[in-house]
N, C-alpha and C. Protein backbone atom coordinates (compact mmCIF):
# COMPACT_ATOMS: atom_id res chain seq x y z
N UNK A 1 -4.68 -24.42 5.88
CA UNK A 1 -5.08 -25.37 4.87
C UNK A 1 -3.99 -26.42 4.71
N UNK A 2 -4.11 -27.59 4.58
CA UNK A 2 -3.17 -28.49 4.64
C UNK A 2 -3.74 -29.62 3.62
N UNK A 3 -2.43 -29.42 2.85
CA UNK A 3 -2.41 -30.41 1.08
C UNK A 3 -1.79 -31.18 1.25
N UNK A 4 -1.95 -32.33 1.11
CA UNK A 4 -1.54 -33.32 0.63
C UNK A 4 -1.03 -33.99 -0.95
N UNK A 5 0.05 -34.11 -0.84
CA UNK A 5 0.81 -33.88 -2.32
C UNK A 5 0.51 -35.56 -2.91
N UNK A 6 0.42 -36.26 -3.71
CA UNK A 6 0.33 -37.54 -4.31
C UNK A 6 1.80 -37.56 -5.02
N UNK A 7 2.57 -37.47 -5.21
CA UNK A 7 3.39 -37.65 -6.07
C UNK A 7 3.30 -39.15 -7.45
N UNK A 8 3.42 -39.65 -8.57
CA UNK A 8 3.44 -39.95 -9.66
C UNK A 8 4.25 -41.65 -9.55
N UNK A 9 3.62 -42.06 -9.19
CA UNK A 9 4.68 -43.51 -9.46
C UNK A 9 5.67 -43.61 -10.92
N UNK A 10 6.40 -43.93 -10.65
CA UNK A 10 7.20 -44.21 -11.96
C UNK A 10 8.69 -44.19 -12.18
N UNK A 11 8.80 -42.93 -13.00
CA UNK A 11 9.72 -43.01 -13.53
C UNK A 11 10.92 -42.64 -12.34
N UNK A 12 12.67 -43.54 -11.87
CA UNK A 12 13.08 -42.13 -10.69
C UNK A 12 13.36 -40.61 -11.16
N UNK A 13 13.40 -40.33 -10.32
CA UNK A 13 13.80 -38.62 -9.95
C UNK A 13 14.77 -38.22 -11.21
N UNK A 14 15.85 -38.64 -11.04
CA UNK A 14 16.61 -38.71 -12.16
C UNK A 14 16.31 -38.90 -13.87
N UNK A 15 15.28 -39.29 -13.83
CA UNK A 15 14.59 -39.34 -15.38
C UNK A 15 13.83 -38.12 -15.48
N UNK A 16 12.93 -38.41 -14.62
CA UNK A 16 11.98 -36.85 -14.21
C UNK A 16 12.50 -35.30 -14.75
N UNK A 17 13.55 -35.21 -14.20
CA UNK A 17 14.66 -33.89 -14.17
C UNK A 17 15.90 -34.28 -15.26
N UNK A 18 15.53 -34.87 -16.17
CA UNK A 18 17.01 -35.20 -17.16
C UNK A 18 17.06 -33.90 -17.72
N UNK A 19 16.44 -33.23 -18.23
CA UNK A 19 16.26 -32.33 -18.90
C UNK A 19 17.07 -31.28 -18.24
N UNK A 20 17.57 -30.89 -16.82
CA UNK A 20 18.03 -30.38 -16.65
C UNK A 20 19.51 -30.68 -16.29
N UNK A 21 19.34 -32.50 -16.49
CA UNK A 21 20.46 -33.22 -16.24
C UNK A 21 21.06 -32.57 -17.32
N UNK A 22 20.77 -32.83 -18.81
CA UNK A 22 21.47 -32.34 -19.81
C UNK A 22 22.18 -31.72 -19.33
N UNK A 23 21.86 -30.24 -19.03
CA UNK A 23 22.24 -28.66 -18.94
C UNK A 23 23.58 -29.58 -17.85
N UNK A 24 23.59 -29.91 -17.25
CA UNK A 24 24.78 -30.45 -16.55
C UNK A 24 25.97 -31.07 -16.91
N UNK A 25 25.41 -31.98 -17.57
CA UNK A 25 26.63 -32.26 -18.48
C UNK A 25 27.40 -31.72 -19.42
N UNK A 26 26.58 -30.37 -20.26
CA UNK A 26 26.88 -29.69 -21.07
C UNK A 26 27.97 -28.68 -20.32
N UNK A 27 28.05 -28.35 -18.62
CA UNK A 27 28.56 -27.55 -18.10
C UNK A 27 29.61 -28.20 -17.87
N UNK A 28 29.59 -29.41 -17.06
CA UNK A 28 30.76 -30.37 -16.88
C UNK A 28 32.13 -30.45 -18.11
N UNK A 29 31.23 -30.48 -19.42
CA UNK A 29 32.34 -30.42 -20.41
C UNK A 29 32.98 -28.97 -20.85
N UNK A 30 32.24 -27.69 -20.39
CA UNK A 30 32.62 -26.58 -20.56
C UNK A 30 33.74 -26.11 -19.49
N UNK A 31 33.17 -26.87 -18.29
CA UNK A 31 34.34 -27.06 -17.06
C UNK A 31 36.02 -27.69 -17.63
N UNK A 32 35.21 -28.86 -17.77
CA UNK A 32 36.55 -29.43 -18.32
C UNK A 32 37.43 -28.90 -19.34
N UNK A 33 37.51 -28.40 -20.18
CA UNK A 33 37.49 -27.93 -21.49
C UNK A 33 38.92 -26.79 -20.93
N UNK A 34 38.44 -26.39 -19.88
CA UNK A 34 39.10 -25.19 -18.92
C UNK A 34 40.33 -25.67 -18.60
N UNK A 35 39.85 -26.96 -17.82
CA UNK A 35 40.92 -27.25 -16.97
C UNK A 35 42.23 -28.04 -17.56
N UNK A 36 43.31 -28.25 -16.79
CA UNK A 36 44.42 -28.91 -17.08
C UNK A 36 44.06 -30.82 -17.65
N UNK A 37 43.92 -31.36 -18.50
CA UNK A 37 43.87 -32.41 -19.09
C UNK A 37 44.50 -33.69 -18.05
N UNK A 38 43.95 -34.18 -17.53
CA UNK A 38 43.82 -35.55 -16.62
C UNK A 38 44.94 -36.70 -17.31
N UNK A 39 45.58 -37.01 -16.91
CA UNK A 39 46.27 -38.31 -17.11
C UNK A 39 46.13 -39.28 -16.83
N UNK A 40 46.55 -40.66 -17.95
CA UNK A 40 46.39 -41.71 -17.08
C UNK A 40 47.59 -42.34 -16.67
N UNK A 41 47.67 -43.82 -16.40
CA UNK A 41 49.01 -44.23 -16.01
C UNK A 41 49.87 -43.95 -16.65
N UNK A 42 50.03 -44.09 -17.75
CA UNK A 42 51.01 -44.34 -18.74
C UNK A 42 51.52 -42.61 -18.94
N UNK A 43 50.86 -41.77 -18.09
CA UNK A 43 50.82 -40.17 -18.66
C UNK A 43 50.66 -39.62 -19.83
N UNK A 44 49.33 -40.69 -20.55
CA UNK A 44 48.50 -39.59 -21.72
C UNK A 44 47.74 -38.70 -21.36
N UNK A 45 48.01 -37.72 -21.83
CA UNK A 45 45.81 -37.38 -21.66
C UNK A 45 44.93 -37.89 -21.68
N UNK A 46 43.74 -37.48 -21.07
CA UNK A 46 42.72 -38.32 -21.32
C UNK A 46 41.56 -37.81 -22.35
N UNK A 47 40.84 -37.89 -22.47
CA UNK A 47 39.69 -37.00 -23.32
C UNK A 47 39.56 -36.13 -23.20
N UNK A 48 39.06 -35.05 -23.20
CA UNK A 48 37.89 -33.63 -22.55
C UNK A 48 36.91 -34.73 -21.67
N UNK A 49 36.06 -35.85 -22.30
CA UNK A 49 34.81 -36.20 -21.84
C UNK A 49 34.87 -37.37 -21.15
N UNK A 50 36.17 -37.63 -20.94
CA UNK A 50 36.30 -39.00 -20.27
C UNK A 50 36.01 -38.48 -18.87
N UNK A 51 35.76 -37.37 -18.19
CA UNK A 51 35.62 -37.25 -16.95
C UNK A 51 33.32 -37.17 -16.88
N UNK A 52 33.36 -36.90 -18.10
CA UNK A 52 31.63 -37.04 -17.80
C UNK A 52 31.81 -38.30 -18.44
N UNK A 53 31.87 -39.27 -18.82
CA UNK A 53 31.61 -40.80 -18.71
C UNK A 53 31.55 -41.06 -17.56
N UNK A 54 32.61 -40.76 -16.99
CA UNK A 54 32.74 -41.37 -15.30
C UNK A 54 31.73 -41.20 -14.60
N UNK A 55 31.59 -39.74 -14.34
CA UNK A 55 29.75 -39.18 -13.89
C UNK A 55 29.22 -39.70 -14.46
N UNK A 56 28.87 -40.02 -15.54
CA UNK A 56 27.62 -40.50 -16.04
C UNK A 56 27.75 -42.15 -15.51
N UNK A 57 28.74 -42.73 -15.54
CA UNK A 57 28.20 -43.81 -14.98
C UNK A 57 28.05 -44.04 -13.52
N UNK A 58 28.57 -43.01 -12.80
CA UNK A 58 27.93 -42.97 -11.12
C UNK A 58 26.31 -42.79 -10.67
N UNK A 59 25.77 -42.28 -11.96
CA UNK A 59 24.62 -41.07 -12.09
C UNK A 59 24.62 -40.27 -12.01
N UNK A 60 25.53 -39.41 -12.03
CA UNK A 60 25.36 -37.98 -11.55
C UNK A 60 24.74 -37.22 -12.96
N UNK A 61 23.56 -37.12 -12.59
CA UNK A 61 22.96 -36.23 -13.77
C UNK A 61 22.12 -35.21 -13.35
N UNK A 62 22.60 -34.38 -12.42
CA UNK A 62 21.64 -33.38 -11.69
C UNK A 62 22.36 -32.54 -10.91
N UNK A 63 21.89 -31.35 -10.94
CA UNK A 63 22.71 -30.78 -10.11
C UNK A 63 22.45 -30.34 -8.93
N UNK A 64 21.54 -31.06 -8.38
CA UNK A 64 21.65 -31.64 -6.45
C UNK A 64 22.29 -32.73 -6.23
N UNK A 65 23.10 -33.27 -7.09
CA UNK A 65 23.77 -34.45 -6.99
C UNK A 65 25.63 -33.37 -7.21
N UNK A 66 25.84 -32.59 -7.49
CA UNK A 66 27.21 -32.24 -7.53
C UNK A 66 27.77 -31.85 -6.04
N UNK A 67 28.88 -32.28 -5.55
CA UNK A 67 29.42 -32.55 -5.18
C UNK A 67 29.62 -30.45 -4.47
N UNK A 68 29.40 -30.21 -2.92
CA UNK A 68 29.18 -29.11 -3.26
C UNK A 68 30.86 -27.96 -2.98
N UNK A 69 31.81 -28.47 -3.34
CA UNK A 69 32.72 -28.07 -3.40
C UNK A 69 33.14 -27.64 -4.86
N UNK A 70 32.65 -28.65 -5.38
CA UNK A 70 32.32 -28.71 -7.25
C UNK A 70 31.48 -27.06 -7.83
N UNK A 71 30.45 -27.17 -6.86
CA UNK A 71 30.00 -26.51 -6.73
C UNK A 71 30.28 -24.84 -6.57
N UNK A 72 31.39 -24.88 -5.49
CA UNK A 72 32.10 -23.59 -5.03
C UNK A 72 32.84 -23.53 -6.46
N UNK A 73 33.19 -24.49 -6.93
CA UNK A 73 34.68 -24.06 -7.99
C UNK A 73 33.26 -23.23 -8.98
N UNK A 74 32.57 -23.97 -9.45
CA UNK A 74 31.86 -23.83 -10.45
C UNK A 74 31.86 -21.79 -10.79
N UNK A 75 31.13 -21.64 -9.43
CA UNK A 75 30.84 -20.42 -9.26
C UNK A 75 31.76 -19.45 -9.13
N UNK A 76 32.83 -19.61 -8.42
CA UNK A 76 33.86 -18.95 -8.30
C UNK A 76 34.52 -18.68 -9.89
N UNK A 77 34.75 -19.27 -10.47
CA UNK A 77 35.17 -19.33 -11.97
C UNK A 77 34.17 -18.55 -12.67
N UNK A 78 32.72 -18.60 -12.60
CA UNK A 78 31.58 -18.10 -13.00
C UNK A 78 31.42 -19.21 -14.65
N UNK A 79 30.03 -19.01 -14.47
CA UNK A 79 29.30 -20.33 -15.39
C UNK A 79 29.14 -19.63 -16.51
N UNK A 80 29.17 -20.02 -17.82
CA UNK A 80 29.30 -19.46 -18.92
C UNK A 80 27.98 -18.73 -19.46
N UNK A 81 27.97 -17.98 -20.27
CA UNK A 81 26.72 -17.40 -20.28
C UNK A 81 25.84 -17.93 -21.10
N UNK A 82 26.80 -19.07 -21.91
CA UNK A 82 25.52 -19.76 -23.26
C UNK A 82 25.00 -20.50 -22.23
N UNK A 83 25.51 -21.13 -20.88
CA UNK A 83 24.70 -22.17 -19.90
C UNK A 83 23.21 -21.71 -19.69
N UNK A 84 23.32 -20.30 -19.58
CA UNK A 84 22.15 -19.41 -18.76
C UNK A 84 21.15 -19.23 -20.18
N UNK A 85 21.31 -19.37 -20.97
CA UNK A 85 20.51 -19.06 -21.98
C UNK A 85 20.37 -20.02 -22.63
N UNK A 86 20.94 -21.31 -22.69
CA UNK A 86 20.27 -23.12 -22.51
C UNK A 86 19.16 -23.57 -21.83
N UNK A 87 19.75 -22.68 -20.20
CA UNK A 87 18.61 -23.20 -19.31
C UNK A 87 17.75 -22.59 -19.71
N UNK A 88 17.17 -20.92 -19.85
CA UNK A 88 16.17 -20.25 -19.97
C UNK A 88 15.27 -20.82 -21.13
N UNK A 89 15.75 -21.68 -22.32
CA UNK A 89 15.06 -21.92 -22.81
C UNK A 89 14.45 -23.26 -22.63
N UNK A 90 15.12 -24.02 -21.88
CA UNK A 90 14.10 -25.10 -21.34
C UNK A 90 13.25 -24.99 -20.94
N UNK A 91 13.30 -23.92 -20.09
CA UNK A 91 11.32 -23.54 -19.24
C UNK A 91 10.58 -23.50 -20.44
N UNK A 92 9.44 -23.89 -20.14
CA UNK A 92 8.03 -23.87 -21.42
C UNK A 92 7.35 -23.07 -20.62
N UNK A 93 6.97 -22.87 -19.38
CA UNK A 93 5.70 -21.47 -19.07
C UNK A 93 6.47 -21.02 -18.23
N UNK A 94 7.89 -21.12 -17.58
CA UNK A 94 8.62 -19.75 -17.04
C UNK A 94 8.55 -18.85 -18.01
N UNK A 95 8.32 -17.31 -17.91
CA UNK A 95 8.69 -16.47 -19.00
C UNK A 95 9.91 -15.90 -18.76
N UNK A 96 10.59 -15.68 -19.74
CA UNK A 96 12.15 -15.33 -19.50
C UNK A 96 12.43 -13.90 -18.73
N UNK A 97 11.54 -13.26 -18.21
CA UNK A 97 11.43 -12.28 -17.29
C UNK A 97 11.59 -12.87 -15.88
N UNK A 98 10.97 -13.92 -15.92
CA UNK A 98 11.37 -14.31 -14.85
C UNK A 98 12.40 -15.01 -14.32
N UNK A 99 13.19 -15.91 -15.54
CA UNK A 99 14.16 -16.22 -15.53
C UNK A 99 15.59 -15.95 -15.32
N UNK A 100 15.58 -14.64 -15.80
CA UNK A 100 16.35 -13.21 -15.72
C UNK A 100 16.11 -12.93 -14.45
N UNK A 101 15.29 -12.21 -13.62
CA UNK A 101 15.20 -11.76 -12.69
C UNK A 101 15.62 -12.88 -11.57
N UNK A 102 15.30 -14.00 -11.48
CA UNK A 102 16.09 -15.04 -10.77
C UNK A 102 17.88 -14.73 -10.50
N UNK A 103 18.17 -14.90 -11.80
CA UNK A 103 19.11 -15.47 -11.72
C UNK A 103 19.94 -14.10 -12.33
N UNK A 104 19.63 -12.49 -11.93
CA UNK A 104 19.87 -11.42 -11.45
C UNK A 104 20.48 -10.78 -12.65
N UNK A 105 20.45 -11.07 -13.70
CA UNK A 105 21.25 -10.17 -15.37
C UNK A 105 19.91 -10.00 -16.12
N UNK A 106 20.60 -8.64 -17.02
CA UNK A 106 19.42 -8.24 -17.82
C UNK A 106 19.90 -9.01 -19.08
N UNK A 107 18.73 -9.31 -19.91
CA UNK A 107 19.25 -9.83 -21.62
C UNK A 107 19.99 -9.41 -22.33
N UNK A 108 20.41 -8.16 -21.83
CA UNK A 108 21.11 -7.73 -22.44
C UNK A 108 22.61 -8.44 -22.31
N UNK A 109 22.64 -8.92 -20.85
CA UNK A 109 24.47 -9.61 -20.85
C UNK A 109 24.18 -10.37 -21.72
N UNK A 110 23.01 -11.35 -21.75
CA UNK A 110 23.15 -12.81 -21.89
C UNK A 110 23.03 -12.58 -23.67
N UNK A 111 22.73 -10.93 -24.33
CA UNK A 111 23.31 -10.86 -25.52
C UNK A 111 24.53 -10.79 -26.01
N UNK A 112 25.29 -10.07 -24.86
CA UNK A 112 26.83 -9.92 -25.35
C UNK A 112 27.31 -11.40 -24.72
N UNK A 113 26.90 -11.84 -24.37
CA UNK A 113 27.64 -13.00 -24.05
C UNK A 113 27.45 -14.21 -24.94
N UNK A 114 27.39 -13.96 -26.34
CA UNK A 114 27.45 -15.02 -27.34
C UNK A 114 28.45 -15.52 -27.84
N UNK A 115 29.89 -15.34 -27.45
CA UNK A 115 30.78 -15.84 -27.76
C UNK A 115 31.20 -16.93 -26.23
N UNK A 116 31.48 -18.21 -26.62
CA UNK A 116 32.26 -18.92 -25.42
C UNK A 116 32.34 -18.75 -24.67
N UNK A 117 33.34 -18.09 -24.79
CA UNK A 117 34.16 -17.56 -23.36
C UNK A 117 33.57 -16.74 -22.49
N UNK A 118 32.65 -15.98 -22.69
CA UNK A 118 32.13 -15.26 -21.87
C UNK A 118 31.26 -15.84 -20.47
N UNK A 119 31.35 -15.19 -19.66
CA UNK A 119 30.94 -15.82 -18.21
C UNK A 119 30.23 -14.84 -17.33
N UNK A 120 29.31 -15.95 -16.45
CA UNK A 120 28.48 -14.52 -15.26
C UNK A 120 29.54 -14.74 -14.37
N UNK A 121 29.01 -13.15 -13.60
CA UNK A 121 29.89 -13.36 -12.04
C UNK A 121 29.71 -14.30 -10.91
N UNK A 122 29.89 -14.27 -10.44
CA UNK A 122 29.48 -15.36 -9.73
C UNK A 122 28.04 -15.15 -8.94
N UNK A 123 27.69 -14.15 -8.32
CA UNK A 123 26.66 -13.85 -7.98
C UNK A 123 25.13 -14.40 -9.14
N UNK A 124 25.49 -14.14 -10.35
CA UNK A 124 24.36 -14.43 -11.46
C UNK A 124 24.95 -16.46 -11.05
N UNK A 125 25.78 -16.58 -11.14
CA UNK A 125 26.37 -18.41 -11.37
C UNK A 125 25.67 -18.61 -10.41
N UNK A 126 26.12 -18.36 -9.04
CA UNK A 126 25.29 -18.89 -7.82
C UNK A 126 23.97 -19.13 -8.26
N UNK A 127 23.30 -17.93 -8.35
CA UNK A 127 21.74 -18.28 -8.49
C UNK A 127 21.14 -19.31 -9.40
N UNK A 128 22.05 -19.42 -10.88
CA UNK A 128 21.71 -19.91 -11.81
C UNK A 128 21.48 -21.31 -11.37
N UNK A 129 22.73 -21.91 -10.68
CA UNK A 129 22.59 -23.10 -9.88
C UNK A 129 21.81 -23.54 -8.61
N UNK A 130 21.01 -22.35 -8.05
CA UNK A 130 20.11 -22.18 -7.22
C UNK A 130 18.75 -22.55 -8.09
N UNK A 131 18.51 -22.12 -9.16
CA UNK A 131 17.77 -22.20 -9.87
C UNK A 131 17.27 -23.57 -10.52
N UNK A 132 18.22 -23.94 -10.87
CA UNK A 132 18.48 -25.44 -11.44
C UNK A 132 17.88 -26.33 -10.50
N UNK A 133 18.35 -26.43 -9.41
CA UNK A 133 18.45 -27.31 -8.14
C UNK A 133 17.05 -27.28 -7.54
N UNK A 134 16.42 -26.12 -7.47
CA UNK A 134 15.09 -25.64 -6.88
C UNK A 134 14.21 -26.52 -7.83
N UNK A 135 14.70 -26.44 -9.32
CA UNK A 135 13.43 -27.02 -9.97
C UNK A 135 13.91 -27.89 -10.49
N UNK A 136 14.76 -28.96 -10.13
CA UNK A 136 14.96 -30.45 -10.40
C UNK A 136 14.45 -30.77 -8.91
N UNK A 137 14.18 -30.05 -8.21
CA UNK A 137 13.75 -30.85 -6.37
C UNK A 137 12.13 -30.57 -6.94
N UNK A 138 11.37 -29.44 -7.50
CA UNK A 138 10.07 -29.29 -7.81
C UNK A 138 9.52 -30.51 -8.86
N UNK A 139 10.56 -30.66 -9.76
CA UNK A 139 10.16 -31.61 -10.72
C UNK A 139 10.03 -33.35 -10.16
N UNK A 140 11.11 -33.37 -8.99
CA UNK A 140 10.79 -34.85 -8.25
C UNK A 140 9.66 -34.78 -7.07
N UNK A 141 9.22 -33.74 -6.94
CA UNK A 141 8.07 -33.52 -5.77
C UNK A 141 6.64 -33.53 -6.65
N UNK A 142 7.07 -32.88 -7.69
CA UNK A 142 5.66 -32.50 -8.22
C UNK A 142 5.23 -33.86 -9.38
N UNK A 143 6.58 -33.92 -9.88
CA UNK A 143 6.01 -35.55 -10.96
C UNK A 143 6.46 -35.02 -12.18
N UNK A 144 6.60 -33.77 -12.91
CA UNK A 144 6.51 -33.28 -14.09
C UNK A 144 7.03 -31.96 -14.25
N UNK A 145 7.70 -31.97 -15.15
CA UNK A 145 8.24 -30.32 -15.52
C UNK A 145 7.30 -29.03 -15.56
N UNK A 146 6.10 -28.93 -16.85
CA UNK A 146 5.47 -28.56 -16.05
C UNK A 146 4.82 -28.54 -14.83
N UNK A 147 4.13 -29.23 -14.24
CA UNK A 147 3.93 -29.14 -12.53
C UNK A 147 4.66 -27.94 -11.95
N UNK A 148 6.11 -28.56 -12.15
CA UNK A 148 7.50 -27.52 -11.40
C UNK A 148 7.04 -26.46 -11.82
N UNK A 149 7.30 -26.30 -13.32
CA UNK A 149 7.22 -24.73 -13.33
C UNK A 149 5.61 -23.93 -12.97
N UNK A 150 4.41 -24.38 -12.86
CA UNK A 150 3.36 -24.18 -12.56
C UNK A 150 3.71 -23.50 -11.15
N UNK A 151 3.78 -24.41 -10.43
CA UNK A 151 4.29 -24.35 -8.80
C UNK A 151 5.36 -23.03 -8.89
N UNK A 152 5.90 -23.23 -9.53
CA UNK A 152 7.16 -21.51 -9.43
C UNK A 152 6.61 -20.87 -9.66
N UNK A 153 5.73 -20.64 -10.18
CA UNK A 153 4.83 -19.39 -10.63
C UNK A 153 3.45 -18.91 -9.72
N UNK A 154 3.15 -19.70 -8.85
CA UNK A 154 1.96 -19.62 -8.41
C UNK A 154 2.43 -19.30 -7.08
N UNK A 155 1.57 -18.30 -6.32
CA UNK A 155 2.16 -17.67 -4.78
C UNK A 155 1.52 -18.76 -3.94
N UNK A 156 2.59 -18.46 -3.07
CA UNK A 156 2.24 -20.30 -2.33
C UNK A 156 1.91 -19.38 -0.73
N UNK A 157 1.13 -19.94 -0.10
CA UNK A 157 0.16 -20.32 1.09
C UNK A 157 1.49 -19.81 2.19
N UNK A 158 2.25 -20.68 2.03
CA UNK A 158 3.33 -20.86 3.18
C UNK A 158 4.50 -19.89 2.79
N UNK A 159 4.69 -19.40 1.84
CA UNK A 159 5.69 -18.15 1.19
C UNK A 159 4.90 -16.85 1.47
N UNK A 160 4.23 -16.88 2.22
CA UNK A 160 3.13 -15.65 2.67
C UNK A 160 3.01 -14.79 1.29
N UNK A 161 2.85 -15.90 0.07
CA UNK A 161 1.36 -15.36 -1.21
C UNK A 161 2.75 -14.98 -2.20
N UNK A 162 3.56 -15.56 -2.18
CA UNK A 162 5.03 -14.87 -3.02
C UNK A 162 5.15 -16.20 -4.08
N UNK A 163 5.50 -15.61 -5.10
CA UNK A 163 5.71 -16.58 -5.81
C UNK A 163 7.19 -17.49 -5.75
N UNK A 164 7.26 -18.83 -5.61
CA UNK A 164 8.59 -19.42 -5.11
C UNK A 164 9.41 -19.18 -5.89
N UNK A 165 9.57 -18.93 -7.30
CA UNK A 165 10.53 -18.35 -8.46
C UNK A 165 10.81 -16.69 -7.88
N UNK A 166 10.29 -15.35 -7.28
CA UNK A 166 10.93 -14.82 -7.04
C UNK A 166 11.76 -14.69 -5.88
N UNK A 167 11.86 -15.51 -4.91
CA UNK A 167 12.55 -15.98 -3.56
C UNK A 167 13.69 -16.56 -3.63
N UNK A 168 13.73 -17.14 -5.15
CA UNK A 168 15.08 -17.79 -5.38
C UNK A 168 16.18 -16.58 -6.00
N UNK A 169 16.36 -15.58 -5.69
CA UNK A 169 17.36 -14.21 -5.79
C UNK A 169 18.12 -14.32 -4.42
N UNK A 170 17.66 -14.42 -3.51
CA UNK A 170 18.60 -14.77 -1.99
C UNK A 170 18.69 -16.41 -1.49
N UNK A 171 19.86 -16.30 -0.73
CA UNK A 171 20.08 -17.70 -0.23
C UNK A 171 19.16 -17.86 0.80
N UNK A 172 18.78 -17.30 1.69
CA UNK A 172 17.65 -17.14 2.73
C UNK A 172 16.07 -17.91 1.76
N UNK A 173 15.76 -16.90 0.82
CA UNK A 173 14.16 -17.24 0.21
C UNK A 173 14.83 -18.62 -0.54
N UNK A 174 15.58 -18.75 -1.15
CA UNK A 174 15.95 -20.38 -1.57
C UNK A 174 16.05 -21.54 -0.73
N UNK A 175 16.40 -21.41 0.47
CA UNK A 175 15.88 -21.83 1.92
C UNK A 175 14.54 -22.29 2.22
N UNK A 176 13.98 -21.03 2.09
CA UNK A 176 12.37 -21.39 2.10
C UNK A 176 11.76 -22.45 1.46
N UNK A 177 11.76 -21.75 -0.04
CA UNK A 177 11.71 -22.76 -1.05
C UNK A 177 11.95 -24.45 -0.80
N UNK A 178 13.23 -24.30 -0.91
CA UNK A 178 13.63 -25.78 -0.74
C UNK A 178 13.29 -26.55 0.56
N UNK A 179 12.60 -25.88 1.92
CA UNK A 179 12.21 -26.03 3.01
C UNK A 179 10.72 -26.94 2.61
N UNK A 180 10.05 -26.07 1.63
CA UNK A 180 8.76 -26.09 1.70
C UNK A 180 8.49 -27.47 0.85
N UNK A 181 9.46 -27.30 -0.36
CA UNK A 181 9.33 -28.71 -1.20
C UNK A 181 9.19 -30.01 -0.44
N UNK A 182 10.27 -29.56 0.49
CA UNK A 182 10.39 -31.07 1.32
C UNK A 182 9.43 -31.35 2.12
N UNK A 183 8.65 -29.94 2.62
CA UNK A 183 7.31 -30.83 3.43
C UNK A 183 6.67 -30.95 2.35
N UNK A 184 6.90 -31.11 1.30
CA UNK A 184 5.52 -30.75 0.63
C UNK A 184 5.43 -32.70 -0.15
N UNK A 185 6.91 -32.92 -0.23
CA UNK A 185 7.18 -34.12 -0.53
C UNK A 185 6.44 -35.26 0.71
N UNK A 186 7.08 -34.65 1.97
CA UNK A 186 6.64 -35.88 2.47
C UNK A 186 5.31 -35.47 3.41
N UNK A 187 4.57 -35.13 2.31
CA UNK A 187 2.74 -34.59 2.62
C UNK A 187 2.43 -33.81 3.57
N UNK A 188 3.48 -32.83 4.22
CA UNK A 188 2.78 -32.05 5.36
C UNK A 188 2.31 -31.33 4.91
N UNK A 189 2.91 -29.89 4.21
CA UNK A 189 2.00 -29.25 4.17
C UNK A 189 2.44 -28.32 2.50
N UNK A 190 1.64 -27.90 2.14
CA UNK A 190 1.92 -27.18 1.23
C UNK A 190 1.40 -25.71 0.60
């Protein structure tokens, strides 16, 4: 069977997926927050947020747009756990079962992890950002947040009947995934 996708004139990609842009910036400053304080000429400090101004005025508001070394640090450090329970509540028809199971912790961490400081391992970080990325690429293929999450939920043709939200637990089925978006973007098949 072979679909042909229409995608949505309008708004770019980047507007489409702000919503998860947020969640990015919110991490960027939790990043920063960490790290050693930036100088300028004169050797002041600089802000906490003077380094997301900068991103923000490159565009970087997404996180298929980070930089993927940025990326390695991110995870290696491990991503905080209020991040993971920001994102989970952005989904409107992901159910947080599934959200969890993605991105490999039971509710229970993401209960003890209500103070700050607390962080996933990296294995839960990886995915979380696997996660993100999968459905800011669904949300510019499909036109709409829901759409995306519709599409994660529904067993797809070419995932031999699996739903694309549980494939995103390995780097291999996130592969797929992100394989399939792209034909699916430029109308082969879906």
């Amino acid at each position: 069977m072979v679909t042909t996708v229409h995608k949505p004139e309008g708004a770019p990609p980047s507007i489409r997926a702000a919503r998860f842009g947020k969640l990015l910036h919110e991490l960027e400053m939790l990043m920063d927050a960490r790290d050693e304080p930036q100088r300028d000429d004169r050797g002041r400090a600089e802000p906490a947020d003077s380094k997301i101004n900068r991103l923000s005025a490159k565009g970087l508001e997404r996180f298929a747009d980070m930089e993927p070394l940025v990326v390695h640090d991110m995870v290696t450090r491990g991503l905080p756990v209020l991040l993971a329970r920001t994102m989970m509540d952005s989904y409107e028809l992901v159910q947080k079962d599934a959200v969890l199971q993605a991105i490999g912790v039971s509710e229970r961490t993401l209960q003890r992890g209500k103070d700050a400081d607390r962080r996933l391992d990296s294995n839960a970080s990886d995915r979380l950002l696997r996660l993100a990325a999968i459905t800011e690429h669904a949300i510019d293929v499909l036109g709409s947040q829901d759409e995306a999450e519709r599409w994660l939920l529904k067993p797809a043709l070419a995932l031999d009947q699996r739903r694309p939200i549980d494939l995103l637990q390995s780097s291999e089925g996130t592969e797929l995934v992100k394989a399939l978006l792209t034909r699916m973007d430029y109308g082969v098949y879906a």
